[in-house]
Protein backbone atom coordinates (compact mmCIF):
# COMPACT_ATOMS: atom_id res chain seq x y z
CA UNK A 1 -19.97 -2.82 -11.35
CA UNK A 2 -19.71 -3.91 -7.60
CA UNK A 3 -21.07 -1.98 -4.73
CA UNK A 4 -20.35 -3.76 -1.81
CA UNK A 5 -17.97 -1.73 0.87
CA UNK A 6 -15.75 -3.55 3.02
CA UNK A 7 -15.29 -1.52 6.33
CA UNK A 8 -11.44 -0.18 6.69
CA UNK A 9 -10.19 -2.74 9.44
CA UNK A 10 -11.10 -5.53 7.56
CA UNK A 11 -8.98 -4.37 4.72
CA UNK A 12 -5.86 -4.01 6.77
CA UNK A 13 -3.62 -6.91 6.80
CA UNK A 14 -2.62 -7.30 10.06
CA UNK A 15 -0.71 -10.32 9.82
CA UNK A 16 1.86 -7.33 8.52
CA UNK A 17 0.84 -4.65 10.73
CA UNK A 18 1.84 -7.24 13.69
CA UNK A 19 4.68 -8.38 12.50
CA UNK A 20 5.94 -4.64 11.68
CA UNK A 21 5.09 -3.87 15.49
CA UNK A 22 6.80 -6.77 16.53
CA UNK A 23 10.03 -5.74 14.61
CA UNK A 24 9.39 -2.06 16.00
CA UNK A 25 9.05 -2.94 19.23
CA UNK A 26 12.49 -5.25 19.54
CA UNK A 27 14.04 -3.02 17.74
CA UNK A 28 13.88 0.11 19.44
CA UNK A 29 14.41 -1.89 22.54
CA UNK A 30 18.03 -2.80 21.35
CA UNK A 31 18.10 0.63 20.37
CA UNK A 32 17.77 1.94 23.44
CA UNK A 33 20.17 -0.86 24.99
CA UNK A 34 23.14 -0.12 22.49
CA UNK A 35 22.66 3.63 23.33
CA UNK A 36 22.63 3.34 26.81
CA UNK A 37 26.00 1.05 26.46
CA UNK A 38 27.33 3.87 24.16
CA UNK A 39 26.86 6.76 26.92
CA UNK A 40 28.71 4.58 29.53
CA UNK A 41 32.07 5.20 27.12
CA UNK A 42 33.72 8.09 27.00
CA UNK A 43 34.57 7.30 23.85
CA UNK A 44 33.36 5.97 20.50
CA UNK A 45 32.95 2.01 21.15
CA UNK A 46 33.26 0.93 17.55
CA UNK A 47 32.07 -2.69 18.70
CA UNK A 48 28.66 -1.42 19.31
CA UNK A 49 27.89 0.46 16.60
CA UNK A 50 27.64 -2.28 14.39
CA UNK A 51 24.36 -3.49 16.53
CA UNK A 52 23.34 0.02 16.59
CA UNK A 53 23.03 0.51 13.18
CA UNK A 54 21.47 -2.70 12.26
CA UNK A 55 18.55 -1.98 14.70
CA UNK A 56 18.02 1.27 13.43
CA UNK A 57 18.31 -0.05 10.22
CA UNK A 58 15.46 -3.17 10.92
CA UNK A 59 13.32 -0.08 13.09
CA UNK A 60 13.12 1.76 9.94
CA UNK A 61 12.11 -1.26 7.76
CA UNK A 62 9.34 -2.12 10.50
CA UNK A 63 8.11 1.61 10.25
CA UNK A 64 7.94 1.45 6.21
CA UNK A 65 6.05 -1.92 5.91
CA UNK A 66 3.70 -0.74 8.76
CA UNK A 67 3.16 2.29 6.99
CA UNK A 68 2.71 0.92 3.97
CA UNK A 69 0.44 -1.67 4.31
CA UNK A 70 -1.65 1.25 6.65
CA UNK A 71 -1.50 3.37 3.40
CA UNK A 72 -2.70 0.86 1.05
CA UNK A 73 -5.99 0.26 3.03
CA UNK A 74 -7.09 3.58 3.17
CA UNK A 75 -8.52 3.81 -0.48
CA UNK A 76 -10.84 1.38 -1.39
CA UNK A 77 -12.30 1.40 -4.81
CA UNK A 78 -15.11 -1.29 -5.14
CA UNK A 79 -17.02 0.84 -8.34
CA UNK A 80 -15.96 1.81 -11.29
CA UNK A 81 -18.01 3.78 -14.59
CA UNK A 82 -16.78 4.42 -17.90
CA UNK A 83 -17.77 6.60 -20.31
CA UNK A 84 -16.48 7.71 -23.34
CA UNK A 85 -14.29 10.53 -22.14
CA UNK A 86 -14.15 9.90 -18.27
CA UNK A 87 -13.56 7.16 -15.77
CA UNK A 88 -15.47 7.66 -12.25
CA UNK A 89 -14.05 5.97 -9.33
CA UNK A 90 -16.35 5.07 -6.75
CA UNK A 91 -15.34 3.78 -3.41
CA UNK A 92 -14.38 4.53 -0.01
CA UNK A 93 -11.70 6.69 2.06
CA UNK A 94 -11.27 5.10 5.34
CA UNK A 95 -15.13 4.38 5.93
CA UNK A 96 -16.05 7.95 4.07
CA UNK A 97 -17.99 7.23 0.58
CA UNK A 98 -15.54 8.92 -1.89
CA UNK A 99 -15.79 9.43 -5.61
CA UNK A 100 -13.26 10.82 -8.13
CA UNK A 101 -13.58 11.60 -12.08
CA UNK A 102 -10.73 10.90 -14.38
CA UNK A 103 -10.52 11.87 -17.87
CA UNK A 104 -9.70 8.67 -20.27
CA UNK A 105 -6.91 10.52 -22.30
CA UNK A 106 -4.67 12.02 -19.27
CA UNK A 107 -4.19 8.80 -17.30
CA UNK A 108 -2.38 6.09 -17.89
CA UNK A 109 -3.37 2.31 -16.63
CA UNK A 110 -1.14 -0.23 -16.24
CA UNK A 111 -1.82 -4.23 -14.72
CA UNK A 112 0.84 -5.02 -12.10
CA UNK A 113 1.09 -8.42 -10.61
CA UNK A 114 1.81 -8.79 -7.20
CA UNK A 115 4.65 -11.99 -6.29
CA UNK A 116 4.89 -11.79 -3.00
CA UNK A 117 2.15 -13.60 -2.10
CA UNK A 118 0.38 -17.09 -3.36
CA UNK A 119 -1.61 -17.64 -5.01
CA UNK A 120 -0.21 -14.20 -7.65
CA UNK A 121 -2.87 -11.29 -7.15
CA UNK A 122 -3.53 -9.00 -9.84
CA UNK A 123 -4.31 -4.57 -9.46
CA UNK A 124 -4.53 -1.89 -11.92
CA UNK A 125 -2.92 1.52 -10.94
CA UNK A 126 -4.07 4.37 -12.71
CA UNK A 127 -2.15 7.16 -12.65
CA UNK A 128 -3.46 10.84 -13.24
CA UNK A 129 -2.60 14.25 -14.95
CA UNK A 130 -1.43 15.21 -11.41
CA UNK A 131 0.99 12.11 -10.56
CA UNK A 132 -1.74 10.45 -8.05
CA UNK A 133 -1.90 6.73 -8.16
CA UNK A 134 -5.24 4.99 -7.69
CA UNK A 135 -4.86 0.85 -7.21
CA UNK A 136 -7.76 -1.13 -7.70
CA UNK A 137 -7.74 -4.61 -5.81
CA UNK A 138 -5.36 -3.83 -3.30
CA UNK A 139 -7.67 -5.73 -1.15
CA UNK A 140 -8.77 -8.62 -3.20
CA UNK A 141 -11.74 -7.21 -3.78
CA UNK A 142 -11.76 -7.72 -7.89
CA UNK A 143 -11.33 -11.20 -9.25
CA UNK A 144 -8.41 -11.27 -12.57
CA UNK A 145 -11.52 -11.53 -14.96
CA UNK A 146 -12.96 -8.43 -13.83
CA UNK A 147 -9.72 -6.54 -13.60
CA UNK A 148 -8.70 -7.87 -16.82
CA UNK A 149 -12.08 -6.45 -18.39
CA UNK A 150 -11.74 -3.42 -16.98
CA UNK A 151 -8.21 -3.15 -18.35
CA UNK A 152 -9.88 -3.94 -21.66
CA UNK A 153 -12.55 -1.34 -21.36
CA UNK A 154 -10.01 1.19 -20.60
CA UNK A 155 -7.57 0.93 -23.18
CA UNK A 156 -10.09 0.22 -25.85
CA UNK A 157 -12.23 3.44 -24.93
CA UNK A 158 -8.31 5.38 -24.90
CA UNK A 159 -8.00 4.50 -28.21
């Protein structure tokens, strides 16, 4: 359907990606400040624990968006073909030309609307015989016609 490839930096979102390092960073500067206050007790301060464990608590919520947002740009599908019995998958892995084969009967599609953002964006996920999720439009690549059509296409040729 569409062939254009849109190179992998451009399909980070580093609005996230900054803010993630931003909460990484301050974080595991308090972390390091509550610890150092901790090994200047010889006992348990209970005061600063509390601190302790919310900064390790927003460092690992930094290191999860970051990581997902890193993850969700790696695999960019910008073609797909269907046949009768197989879908094909054409896109790119970081800025490597990739291509994958899927047989119609052993995946299942479903159209999941993302509400975290506005305007609401749209993806299909297909997931395979083995448990491996493929997301189309994770980069607003697709318009909701398209997807929608595809969507279509798929369960129609399932049938």
């Amino acid at each position: 359907m569409k062939t254009k490839h849109i190179p992998f930096l451009e399909r980070l979102d580093f609005f996230i990606i900054l803010i993630s390092l931003a909460l990484l960073f301050f974080s595991s500067i308090f972390i390091c400040i509550f610890g150092y206050e901790m090994s200047n007790f010889d006992k348990v301060y209970y005061p600063i624990l509390i601190p302790l464990f919310i900064s390790c608590l927003f460092f690992s919520l930094g290191l999860y968006s970051f990581i997902k947002t890193y993850k969700k740009a790696i695999i960019f599908i910008n073609e797909i073909q269907i046949d009768n019995k197989t879908i094909i998958l054409k896109g790119l892995i970081y800025n490597t030309p990739w291509e994958k084969s899927l047989a119609i009967k052993n995946i299942d599609i479903s159209l999941k609307e993302q509400t975290n953002r506005k305007p609401y964006t749209y993806h299909l996920e297909f997931i395979d015989e083995d448990d491996t999720k493929y997301s189309i439009n994770t980069s607003l690549y697709w318009t909701y016609p398209e997807i929608l059509a595809i969507y279509k296409d798929i369960k129609n040729s399932q049938k």
